[in-house]
Protein backbone atom coordinates (compact mmCIF):
# COMPACT_ATOMS: atom_id res chain seq x y z
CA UNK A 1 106.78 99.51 136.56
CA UNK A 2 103.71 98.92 134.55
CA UNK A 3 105.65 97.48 130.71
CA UNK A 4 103.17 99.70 128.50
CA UNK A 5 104.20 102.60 130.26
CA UNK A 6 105.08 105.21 128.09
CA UNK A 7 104.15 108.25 129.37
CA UNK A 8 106.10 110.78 131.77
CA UNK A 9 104.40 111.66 135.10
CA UNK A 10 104.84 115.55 135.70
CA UNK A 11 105.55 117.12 139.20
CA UNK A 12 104.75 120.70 139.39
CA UNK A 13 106.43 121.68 142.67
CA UNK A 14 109.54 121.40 144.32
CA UNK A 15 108.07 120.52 147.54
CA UNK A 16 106.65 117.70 146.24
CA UNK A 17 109.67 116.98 143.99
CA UNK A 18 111.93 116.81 147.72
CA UNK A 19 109.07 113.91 148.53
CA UNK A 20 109.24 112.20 145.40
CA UNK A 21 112.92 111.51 145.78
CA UNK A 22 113.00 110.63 149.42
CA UNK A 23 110.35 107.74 148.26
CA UNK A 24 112.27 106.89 145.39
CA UNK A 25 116.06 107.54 146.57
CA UNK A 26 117.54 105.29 143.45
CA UNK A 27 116.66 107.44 141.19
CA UNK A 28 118.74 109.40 138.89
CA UNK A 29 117.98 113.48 139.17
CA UNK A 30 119.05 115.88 135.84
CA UNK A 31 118.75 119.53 135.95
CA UNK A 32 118.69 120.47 132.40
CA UNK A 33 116.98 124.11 133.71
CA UNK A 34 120.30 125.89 134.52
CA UNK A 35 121.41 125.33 131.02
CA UNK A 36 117.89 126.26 129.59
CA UNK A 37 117.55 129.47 131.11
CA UNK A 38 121.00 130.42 129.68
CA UNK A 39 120.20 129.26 126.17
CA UNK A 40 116.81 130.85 126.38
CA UNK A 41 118.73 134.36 128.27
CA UNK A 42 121.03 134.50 124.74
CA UNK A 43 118.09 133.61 122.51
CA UNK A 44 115.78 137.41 124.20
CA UNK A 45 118.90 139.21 124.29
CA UNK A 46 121.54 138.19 121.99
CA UNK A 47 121.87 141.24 119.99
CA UNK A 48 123.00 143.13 123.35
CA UNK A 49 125.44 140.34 123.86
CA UNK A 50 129.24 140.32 124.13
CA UNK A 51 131.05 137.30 122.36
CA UNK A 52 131.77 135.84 125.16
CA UNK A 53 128.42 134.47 126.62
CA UNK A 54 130.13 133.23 129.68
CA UNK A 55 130.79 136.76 130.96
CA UNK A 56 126.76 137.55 130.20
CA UNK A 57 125.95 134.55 132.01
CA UNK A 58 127.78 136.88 135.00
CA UNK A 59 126.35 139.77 134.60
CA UNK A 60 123.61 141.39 136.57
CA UNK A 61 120.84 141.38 133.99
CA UNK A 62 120.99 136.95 133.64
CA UNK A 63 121.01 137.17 137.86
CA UNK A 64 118.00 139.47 137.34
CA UNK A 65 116.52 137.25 134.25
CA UNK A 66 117.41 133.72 136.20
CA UNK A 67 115.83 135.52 139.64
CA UNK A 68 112.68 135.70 137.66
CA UNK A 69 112.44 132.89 135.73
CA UNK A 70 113.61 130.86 138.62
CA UNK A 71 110.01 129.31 139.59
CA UNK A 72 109.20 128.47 135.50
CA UNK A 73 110.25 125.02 136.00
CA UNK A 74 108.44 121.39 136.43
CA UNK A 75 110.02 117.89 137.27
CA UNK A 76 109.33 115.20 134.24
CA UNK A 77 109.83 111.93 135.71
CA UNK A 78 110.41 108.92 133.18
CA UNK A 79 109.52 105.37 134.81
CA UNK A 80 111.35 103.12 132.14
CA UNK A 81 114.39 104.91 132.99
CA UNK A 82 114.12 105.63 136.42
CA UNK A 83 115.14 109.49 135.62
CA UNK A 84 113.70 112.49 136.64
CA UNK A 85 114.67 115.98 134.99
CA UNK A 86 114.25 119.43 135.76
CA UNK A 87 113.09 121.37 133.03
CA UNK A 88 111.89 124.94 131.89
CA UNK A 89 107.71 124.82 131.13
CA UNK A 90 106.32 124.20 128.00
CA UNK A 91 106.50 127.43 125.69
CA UNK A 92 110.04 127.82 126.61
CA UNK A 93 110.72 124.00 125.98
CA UNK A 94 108.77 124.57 122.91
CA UNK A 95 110.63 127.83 121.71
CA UNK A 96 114.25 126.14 122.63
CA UNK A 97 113.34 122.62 120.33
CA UNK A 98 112.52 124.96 117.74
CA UNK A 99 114.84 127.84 117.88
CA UNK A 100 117.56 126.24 115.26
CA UNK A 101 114.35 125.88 112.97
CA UNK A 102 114.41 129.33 112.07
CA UNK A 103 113.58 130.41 109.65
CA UNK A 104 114.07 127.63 107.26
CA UNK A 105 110.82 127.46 109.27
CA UNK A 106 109.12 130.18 110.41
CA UNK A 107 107.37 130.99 113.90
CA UNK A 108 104.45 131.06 112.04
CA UNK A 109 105.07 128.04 109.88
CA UNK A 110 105.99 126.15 112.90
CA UNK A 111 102.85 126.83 114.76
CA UNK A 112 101.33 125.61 111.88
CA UNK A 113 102.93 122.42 111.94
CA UNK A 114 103.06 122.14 115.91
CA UNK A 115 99.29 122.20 115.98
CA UNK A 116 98.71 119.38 112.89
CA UNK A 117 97.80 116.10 114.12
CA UNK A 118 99.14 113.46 111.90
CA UNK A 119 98.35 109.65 112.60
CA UNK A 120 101.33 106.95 111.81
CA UNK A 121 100.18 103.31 110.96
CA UNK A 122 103.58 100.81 111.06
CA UNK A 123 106.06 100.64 113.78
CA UNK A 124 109.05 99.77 111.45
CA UNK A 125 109.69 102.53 108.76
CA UNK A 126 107.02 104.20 110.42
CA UNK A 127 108.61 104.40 114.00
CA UNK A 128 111.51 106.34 112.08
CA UNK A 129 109.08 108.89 110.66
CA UNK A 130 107.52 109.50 113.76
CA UNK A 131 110.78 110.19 115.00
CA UNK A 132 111.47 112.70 112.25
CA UNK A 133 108.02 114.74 112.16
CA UNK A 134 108.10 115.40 116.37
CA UNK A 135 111.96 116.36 116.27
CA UNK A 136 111.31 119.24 113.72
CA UNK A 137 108.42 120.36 115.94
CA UNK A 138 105.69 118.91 113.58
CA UNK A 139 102.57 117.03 115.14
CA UNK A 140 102.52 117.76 119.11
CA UNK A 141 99.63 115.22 118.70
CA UNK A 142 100.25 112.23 117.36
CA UNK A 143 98.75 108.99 117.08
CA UNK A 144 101.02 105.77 116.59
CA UNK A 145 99.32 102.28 115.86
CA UNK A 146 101.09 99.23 115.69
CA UNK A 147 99.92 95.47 116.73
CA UNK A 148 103.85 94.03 116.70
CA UNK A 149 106.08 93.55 119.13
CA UNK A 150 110.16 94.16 118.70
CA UNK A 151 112.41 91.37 117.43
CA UNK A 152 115.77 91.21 117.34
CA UNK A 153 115.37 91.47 113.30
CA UNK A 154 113.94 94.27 113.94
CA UNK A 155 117.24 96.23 114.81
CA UNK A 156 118.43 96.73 112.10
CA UNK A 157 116.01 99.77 110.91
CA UNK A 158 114.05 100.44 114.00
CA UNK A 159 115.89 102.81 117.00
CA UNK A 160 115.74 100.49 119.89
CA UNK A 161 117.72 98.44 121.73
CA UNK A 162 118.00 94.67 122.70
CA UNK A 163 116.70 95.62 126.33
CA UNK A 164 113.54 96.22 124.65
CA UNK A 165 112.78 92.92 122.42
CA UNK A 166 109.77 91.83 123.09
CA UNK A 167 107.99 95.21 123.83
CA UNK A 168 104.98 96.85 121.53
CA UNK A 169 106.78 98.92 119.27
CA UNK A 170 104.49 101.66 119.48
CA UNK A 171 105.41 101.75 122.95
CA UNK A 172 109.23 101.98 121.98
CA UNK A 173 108.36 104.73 119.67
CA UNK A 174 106.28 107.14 122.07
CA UNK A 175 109.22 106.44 124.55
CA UNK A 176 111.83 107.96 122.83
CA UNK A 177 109.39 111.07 121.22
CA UNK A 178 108.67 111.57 124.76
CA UNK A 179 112.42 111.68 125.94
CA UNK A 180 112.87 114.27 122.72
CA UNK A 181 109.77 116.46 123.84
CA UNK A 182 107.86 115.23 127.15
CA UNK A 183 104.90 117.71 126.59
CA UNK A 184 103.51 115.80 123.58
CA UNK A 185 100.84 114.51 123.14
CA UNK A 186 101.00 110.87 122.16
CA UNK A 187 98.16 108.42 121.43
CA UNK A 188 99.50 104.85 120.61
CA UNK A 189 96.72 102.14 119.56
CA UNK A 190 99.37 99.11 120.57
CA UNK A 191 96.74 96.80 119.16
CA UNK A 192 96.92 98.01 115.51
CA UNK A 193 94.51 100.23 113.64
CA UNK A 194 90.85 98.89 112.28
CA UNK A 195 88.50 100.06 110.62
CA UNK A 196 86.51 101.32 113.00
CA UNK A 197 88.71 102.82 115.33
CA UNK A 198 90.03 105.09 112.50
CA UNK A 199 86.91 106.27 111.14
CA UNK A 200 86.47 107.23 114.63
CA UNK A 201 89.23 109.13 115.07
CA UNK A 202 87.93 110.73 111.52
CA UNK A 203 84.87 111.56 112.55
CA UNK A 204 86.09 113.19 116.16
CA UNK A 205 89.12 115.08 113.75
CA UNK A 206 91.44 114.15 116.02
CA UNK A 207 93.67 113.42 112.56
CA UNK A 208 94.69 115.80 110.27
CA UNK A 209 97.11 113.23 108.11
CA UNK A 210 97.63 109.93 107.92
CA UNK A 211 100.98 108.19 107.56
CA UNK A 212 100.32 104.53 106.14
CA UNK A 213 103.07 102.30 106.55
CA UNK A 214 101.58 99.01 107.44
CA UNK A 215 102.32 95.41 105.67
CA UNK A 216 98.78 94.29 105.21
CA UNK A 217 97.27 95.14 102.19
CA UNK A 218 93.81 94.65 102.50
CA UNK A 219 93.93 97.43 105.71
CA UNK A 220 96.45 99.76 103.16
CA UNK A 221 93.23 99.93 101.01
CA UNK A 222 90.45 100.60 104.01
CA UNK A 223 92.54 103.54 104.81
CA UNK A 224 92.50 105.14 101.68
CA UNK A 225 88.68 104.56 101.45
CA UNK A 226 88.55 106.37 104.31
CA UNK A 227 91.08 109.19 103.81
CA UNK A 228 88.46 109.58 100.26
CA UNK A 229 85.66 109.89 102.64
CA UNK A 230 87.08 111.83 105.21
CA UNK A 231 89.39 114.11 102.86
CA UNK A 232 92.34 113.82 104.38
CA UNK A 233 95.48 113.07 102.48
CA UNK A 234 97.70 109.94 103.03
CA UNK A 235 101.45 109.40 102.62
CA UNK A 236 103.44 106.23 102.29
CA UNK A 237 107.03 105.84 101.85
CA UNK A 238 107.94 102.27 99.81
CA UNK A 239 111.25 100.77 100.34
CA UNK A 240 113.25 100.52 97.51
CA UNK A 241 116.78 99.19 98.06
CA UNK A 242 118.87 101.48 99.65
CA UNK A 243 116.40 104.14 98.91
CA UNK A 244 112.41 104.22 98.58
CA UNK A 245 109.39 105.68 96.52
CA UNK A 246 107.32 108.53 98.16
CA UNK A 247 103.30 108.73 97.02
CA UNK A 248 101.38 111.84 98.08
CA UNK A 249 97.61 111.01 97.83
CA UNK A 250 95.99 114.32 98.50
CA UNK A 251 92.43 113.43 99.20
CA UNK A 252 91.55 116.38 101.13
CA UNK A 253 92.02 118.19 97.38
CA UNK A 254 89.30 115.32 95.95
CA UNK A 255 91.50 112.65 94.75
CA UNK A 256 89.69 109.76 94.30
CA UNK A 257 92.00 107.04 93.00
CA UNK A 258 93.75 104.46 95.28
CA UNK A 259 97.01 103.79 94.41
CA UNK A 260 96.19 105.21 90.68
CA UNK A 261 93.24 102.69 90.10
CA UNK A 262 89.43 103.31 90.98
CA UNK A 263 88.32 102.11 94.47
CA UNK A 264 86.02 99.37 92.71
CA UNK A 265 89.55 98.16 91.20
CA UNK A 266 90.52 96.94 94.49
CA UNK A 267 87.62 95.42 95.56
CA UNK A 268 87.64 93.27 92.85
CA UNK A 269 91.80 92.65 93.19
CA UNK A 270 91.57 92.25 96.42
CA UNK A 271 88.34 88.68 96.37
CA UNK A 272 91.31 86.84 95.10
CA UNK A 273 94.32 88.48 97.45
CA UNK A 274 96.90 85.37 98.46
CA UNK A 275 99.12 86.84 101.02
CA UNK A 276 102.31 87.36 100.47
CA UNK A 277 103.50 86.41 96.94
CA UNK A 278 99.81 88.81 95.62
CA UNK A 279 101.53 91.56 98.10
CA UNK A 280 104.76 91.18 96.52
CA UNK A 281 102.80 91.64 93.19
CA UNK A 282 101.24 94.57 94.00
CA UNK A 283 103.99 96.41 95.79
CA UNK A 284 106.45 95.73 92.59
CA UNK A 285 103.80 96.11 89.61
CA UNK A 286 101.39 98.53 91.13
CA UNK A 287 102.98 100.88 93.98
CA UNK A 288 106.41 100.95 92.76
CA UNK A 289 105.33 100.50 89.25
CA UNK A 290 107.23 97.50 87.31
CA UNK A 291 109.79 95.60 87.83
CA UNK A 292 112.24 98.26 85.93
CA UNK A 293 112.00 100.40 88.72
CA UNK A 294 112.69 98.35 91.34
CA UNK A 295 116.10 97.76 92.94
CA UNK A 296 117.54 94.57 91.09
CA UNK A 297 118.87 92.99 94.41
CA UNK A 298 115.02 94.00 96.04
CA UNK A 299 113.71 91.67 92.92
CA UNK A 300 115.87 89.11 94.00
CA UNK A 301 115.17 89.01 97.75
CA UNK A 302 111.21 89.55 96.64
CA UNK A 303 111.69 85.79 94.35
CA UNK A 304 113.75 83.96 97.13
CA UNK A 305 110.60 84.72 99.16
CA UNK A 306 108.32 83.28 97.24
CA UNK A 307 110.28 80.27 97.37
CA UNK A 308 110.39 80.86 101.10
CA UNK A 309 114.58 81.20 101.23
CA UNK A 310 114.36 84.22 102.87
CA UNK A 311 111.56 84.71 105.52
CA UNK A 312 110.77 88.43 104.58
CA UNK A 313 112.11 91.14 102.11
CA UNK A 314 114.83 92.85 102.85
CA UNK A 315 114.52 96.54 104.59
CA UNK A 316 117.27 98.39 105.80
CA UNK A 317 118.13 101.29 108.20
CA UNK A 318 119.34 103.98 106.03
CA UNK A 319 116.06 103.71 103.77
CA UNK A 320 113.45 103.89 106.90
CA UNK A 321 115.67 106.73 108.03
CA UNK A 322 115.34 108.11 104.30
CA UNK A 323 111.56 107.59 104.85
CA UNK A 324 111.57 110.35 107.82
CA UNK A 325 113.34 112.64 105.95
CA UNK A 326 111.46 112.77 103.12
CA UNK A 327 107.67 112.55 104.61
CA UNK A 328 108.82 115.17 106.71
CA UNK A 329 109.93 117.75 103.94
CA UNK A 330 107.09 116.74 102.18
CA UNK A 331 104.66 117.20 104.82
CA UNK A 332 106.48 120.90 105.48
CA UNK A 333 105.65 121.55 101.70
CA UNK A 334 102.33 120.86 101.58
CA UNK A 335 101.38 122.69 104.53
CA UNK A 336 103.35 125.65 102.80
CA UNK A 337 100.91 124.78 100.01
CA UNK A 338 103.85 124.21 97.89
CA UNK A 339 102.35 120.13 96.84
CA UNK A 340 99.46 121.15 94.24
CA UNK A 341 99.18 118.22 93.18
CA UNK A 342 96.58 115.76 94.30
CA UNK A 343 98.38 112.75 92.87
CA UNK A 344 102.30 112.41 93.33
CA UNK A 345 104.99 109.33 92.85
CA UNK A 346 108.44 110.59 93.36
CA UNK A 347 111.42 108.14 93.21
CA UNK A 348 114.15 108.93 96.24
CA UNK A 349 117.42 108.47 94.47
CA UNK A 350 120.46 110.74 95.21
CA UNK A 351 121.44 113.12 92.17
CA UNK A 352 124.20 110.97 90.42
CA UNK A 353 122.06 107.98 90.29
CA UNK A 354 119.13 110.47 88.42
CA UNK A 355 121.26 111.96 86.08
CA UNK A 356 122.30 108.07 84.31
């Protein structure tokens, strides 16, 4: 098996399904379609249902429904697993995923957010809200972009395993969106983002939203200019202990300012930009905004790296998987037009901590 492989290979027949297996007899087979076509029998006729679903599931109308659905299937084949499932098509997989959506999202709503293409830069907290957006049905197409490669360090915020150390993250990541929902649509850039490839992708619109997550600062900057010239708004999630700091830059409504300062700002910041101690700065006085609002333990790590104690800041689990949870809500607002503002800085801290 080719290691970058990430996507799933689709067999459309059952003929050819029969050869597939008898060329590949180690595989391991899963019919998740039986179960589907009940779930989706319940979901078109539960108000004519008994309580007991079992006894519908024997009743003459499923035969009829499961006699005519019966063909409505295709074979998704995963190589880095060696598994191949049976599974309903894609509007029913679609409508299924989505069903226990309703209506906190709508059908229309979740269209909405099925057809917006958002772009993720940063396999780390990033991978997580990758994970996040594609489970609630949000961005079939996605693009992921990430140089790095897993380390064990890693493991402690990113959903992998130690099988895959040593693998492109962004391959790790489309993996397991493609396990959730194998009919999306997944473009990974395993070699990082530039600036050229994403005014590209601008230019073609093949990204509605961008999702900047990525430890380099000078690149955190290009993709703001960008976003200004492009007007398309960018999101960032900033670690922040066990919690994090959310900005909403909504340059598709004309925002000009990156990270609250004029462009020119950081062009100027940026001649005299000293890795990691100046990103330390920046992140703490700038992004977060002082010192006073940054976890005291976070201020701690961010010294004893400086004095190069500890080889990076600390990041944890529970705050990247914070991170998903709240880009995703906010990305569900503003598509609801319910973010009017084209600037916004909002501190993730749970209600008894706000209320000190």
């Amino acid at each position: 098996m080719n290691k970058f492989a990430y996507k799933p290979i689709f067999i459309f027949t059952h003929s050819k399904f029969i050869d597939f297996v008898k060329k590949n007899p180690h595989i391991e087979i899963v019919d998740a379609f039986e179960r589907q076509l009940k779930e989706l029998f319940v979901i078109e006729n539960n108000q004519d249902l008994p309580e007991d679903k079992q006894s519908a599931f024997k009743s003459a109308l499923f035969r009829k429904y499961r006699k005519a659905k019966s063909e409505d299937c295709v074979y998704i084949y995963y190589p880095w697993n060696s598994c191949v499932v049976k599974s309903v098509k894609k509007e029913d997989y679609f409508r299924l995923k989505t069903n226990r959506n309703q209506d906190l999202i709508t059908a229309g709503e979740q269209q909405v957010l099925r057809e917006y293409k958002i772009a993720v830069f940063g396999m780390s907290v990033g991978s997580n809200i990758a994970y996040v957006l594609t489970q609630a049905g949000i961005s079939e197409a996605i693009t992921l972009a990430d140089f790095d490669e897993l380390d064990t360090t890693n493991l402690n915020r990113i959903w992998a395993g130690v099988h895959q150390v040593g693998l492109n993250k962004c391959v790790i990541a489309a993996r397991r969106i493609y396990e959730d929902n194998p009919f999306a649509k997944i473009n990974i850039l395993r070699f990082g983002i530039t600036p050229k490839i994403l005014e590209k992708l601008l230019k073609e619109k093949k990204i509605d939203c961008i999702v900047e997550e990525i430890d380099q600062m000078k690149m955190k900057i290009e993709v703001r200019k960008l976003a200004i010239k492009y007007k398309v708004p960018v999101f960032m999630i900033t670690d922040n202990g066990d919690w994090g700091v959310l900005h909403i830059e909504r340059y598709d409504l004309g925002y000009k300012k990156i990270f609250e300062k004029d462009p020119v700002y950081w062009d100027k910041r940026l001649i005299s930009y000293r890795g990691k101690k100046d990103f330390a700065d920046i992140v703490i006085n700038q992004i977060v905004g002082g010192p006073d609002k940054v976890d005291p333990r976070m201020l701690k790590s961010a010294e004893k790296v400086g004095k190069k104690e500890l080889v990076s800041w600390p990041q944890l689990g529970s705050a990247a998987l914070l991170g998903g949870i709240a880009v995703t809500v906010a990305v569900k607002k503003m598509l609801r037009d319910d973010i009017k503002e084209k600037f916004s800085k909002i501190f993730l801290y749970p209600v008894s901590e706000k209320s000190k």
